[in-house]
C-alpha atoms as a PDB file:
ATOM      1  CA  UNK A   1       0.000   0.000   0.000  1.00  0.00           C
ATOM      2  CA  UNK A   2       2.670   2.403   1.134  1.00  0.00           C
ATOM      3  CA  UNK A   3       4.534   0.970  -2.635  1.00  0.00           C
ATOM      4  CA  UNK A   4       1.679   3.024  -4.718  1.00  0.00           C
ATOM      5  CA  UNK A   5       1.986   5.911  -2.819  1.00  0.00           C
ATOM      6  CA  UNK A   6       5.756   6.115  -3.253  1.00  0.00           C
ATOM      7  CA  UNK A   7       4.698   5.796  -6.868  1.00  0.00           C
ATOM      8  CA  UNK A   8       2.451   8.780  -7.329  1.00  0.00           C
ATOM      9  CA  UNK A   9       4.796  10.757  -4.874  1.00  0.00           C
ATOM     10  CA  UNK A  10       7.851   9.801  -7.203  1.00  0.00           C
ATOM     11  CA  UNK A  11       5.724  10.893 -10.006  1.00  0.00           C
ATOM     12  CA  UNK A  12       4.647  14.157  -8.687  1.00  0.00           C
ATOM     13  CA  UNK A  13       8.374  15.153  -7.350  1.00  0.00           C
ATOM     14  CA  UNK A  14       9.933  13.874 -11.454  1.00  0.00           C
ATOM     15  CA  UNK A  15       6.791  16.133 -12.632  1.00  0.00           C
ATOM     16  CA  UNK A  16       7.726  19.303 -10.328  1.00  0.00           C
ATOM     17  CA  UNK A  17      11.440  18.965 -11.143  1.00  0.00           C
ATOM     18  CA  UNK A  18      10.684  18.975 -14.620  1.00  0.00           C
ATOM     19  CA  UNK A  19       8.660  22.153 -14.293  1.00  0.00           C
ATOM     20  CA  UNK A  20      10.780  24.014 -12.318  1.00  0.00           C
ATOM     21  CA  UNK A  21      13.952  23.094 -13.933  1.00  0.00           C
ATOM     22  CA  UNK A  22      13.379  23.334 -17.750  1.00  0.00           C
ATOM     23  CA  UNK A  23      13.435  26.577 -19.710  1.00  0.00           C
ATOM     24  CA  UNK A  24      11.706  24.610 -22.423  1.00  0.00           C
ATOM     25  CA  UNK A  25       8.006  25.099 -22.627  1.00  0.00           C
ATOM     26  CA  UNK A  26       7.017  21.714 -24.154  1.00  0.00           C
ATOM     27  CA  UNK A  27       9.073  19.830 -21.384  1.00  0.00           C
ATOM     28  CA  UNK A  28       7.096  22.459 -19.079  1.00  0.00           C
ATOM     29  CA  UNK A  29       3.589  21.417 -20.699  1.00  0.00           C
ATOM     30  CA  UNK A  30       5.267  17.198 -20.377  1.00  0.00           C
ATOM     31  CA  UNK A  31       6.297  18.451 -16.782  1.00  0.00           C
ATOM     32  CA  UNK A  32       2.854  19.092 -15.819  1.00  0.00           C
ATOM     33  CA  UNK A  33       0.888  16.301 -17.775  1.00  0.00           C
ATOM     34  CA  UNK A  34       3.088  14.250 -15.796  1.00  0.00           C
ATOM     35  CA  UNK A  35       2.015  15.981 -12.102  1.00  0.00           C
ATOM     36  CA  UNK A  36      -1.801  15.375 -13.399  1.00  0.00           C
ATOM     37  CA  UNK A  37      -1.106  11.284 -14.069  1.00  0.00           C
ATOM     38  CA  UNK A  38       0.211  11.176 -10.905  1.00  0.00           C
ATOM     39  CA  UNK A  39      -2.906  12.873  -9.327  1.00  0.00           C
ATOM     40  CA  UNK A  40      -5.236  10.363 -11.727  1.00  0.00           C
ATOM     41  CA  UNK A  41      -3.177   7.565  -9.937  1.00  0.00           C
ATOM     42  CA  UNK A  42      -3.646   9.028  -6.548  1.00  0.00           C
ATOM     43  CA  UNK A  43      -7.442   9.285  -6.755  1.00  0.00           C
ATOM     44  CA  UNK A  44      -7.694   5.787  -8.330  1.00  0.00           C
ATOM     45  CA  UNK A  45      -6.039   4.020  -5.351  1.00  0.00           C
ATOM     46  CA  UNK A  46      -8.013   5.640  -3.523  1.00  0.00           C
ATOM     47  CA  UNK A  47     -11.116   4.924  -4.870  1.00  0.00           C
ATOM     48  CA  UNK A  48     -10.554   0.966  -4.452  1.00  0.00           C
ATOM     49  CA  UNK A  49      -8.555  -1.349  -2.303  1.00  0.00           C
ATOM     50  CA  UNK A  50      -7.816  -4.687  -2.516  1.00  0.00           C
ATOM     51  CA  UNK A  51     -10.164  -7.483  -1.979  1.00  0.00           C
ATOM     52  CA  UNK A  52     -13.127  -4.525  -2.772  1.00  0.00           C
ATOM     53  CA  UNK A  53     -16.116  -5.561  -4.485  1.00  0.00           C
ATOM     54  CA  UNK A  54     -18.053  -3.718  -7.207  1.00  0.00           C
ATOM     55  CA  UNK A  55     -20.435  -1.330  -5.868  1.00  0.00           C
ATOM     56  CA  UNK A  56     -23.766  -3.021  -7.697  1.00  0.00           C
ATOM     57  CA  UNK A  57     -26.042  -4.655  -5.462  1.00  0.00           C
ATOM     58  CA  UNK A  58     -27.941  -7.489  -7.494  1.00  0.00           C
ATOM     59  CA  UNK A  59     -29.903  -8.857  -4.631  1.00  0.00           C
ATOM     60  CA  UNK A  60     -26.537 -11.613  -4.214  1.00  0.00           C
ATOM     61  CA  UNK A  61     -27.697 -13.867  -1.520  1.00  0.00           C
ATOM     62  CA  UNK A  62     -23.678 -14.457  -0.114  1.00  0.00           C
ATOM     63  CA  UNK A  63     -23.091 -10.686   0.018  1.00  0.00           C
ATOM     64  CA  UNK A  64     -22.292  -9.945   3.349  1.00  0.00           C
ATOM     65  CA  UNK A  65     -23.182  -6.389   4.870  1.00  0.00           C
ATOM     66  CA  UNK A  66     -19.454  -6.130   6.008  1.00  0.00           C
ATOM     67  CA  UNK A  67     -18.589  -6.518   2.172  1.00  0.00           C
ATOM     68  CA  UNK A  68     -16.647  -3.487   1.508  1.00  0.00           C
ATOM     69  CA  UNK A  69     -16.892  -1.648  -2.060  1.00  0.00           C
ATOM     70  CA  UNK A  70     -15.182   0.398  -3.869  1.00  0.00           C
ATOM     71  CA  UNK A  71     -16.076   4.107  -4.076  1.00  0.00           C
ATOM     72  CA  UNK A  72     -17.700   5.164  -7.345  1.00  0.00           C
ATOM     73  CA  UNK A  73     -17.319   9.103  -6.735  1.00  0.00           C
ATOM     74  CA  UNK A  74     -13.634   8.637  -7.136  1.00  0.00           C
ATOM     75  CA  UNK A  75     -13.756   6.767  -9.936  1.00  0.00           C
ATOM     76  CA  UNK A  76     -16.483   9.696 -11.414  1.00  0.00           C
ATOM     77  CA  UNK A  77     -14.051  12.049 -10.132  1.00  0.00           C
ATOM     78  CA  UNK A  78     -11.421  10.544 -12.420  1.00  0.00           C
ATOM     79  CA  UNK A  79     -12.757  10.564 -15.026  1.00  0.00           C
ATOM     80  CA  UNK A  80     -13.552  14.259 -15.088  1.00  0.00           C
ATOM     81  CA  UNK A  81     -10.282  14.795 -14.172  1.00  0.00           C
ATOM     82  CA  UNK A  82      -8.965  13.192 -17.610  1.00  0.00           C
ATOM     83  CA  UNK A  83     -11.374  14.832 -19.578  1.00  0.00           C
ATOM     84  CA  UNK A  84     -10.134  18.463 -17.703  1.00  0.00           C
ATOM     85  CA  UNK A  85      -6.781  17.120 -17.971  1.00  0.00           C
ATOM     86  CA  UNK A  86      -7.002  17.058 -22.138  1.00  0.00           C
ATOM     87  CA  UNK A  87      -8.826  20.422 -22.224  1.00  0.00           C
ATOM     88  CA  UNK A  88      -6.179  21.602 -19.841  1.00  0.00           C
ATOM     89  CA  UNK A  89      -3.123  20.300 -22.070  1.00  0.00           C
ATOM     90  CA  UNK A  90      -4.963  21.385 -25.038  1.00  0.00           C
ATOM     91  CA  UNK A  91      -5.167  25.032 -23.825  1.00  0.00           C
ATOM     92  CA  UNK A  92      -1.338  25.131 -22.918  1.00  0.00           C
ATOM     93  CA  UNK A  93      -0.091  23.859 -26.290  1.00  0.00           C
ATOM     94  CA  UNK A  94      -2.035  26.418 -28.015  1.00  0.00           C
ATOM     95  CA  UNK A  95      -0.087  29.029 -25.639  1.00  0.00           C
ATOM     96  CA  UNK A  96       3.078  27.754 -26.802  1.00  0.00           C
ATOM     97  CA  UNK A  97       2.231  27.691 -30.095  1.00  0.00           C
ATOM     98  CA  UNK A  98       1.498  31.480 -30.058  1.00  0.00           C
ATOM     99  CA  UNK A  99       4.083  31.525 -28.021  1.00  0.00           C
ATOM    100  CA  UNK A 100       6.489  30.305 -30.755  1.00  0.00           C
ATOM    101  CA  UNK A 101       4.453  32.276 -33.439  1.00  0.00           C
ATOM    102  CA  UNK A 102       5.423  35.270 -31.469  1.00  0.00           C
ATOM    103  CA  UNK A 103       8.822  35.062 -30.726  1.00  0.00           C
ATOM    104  CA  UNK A 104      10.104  31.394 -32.674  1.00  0.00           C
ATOM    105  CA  UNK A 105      11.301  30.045 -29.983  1.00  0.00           C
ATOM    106  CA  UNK A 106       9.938  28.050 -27.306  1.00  0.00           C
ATOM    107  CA  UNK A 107      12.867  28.696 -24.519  1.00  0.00           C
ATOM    108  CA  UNK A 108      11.217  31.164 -21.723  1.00  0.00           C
ATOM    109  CA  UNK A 109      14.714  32.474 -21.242  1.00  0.00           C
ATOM    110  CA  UNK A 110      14.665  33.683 -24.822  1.00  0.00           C
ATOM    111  CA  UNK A 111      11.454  34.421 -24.162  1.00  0.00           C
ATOM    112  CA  UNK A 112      11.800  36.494 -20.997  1.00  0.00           C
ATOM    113  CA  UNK A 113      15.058  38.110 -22.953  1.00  0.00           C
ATOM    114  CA  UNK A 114      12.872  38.988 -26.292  1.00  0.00           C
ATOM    115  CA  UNK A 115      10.272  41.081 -23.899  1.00  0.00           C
ATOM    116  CA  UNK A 116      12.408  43.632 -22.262  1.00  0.00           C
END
């Protein structure tokens, strides 16, 4: 359990590093795609543990009512969260790609140098 956790903390630190280190703006956009996987991971071990049974009740005679089940909401919530994520990663590329239309060159140094 504490193994998936180190995952999507791993995840989230290689995503931070990767924006706060890079000039480049695609690596930034990659950088940040990354930190929103790791938050999709997060909320999907959440939703469900092991040994958690799907949360449709069919009337199933050997269901127990200390059965635990997995949590839909989480897994609705993920769901959105992919769907923002696209719109989200959609939205910066289009920045960068006035960005570069501006300026032909996606390195915020250069950038940040161009401006002033």
């Amino acid at each position: 359990m504490a193994f998936d956790y180190g995952i999507v903390t791993a995840l989230f630190c290689l995503g931070l590093y990767c924006v706060m280190t890079n000039p480049n703006l695609i690596k930034i956009v990659i950088g940040i795609n990354i930190i929103e996987s790791a938050l999709v991971l997060f909320l999907v071990r959440l939703a469900a543990s092991p040994g958690d049974r799907a949360p449709i009740h069919r009337g199933d005679p050997g269901m127990q009512p200390a059965d635990t089940f997995a949590d839909p909401i989480l897994h609705a919530l993920t769901l959105t969260q992919i769907v923002i994520n696209a719109a989200v990663t959609a939205i910066m590329l289009g920045f960068v790609i006035r960005l570069y239309q501006s300026y032909r060159t996606v390195d915020l140094n250069e950038i940040r140098r161009m401006k002033h």
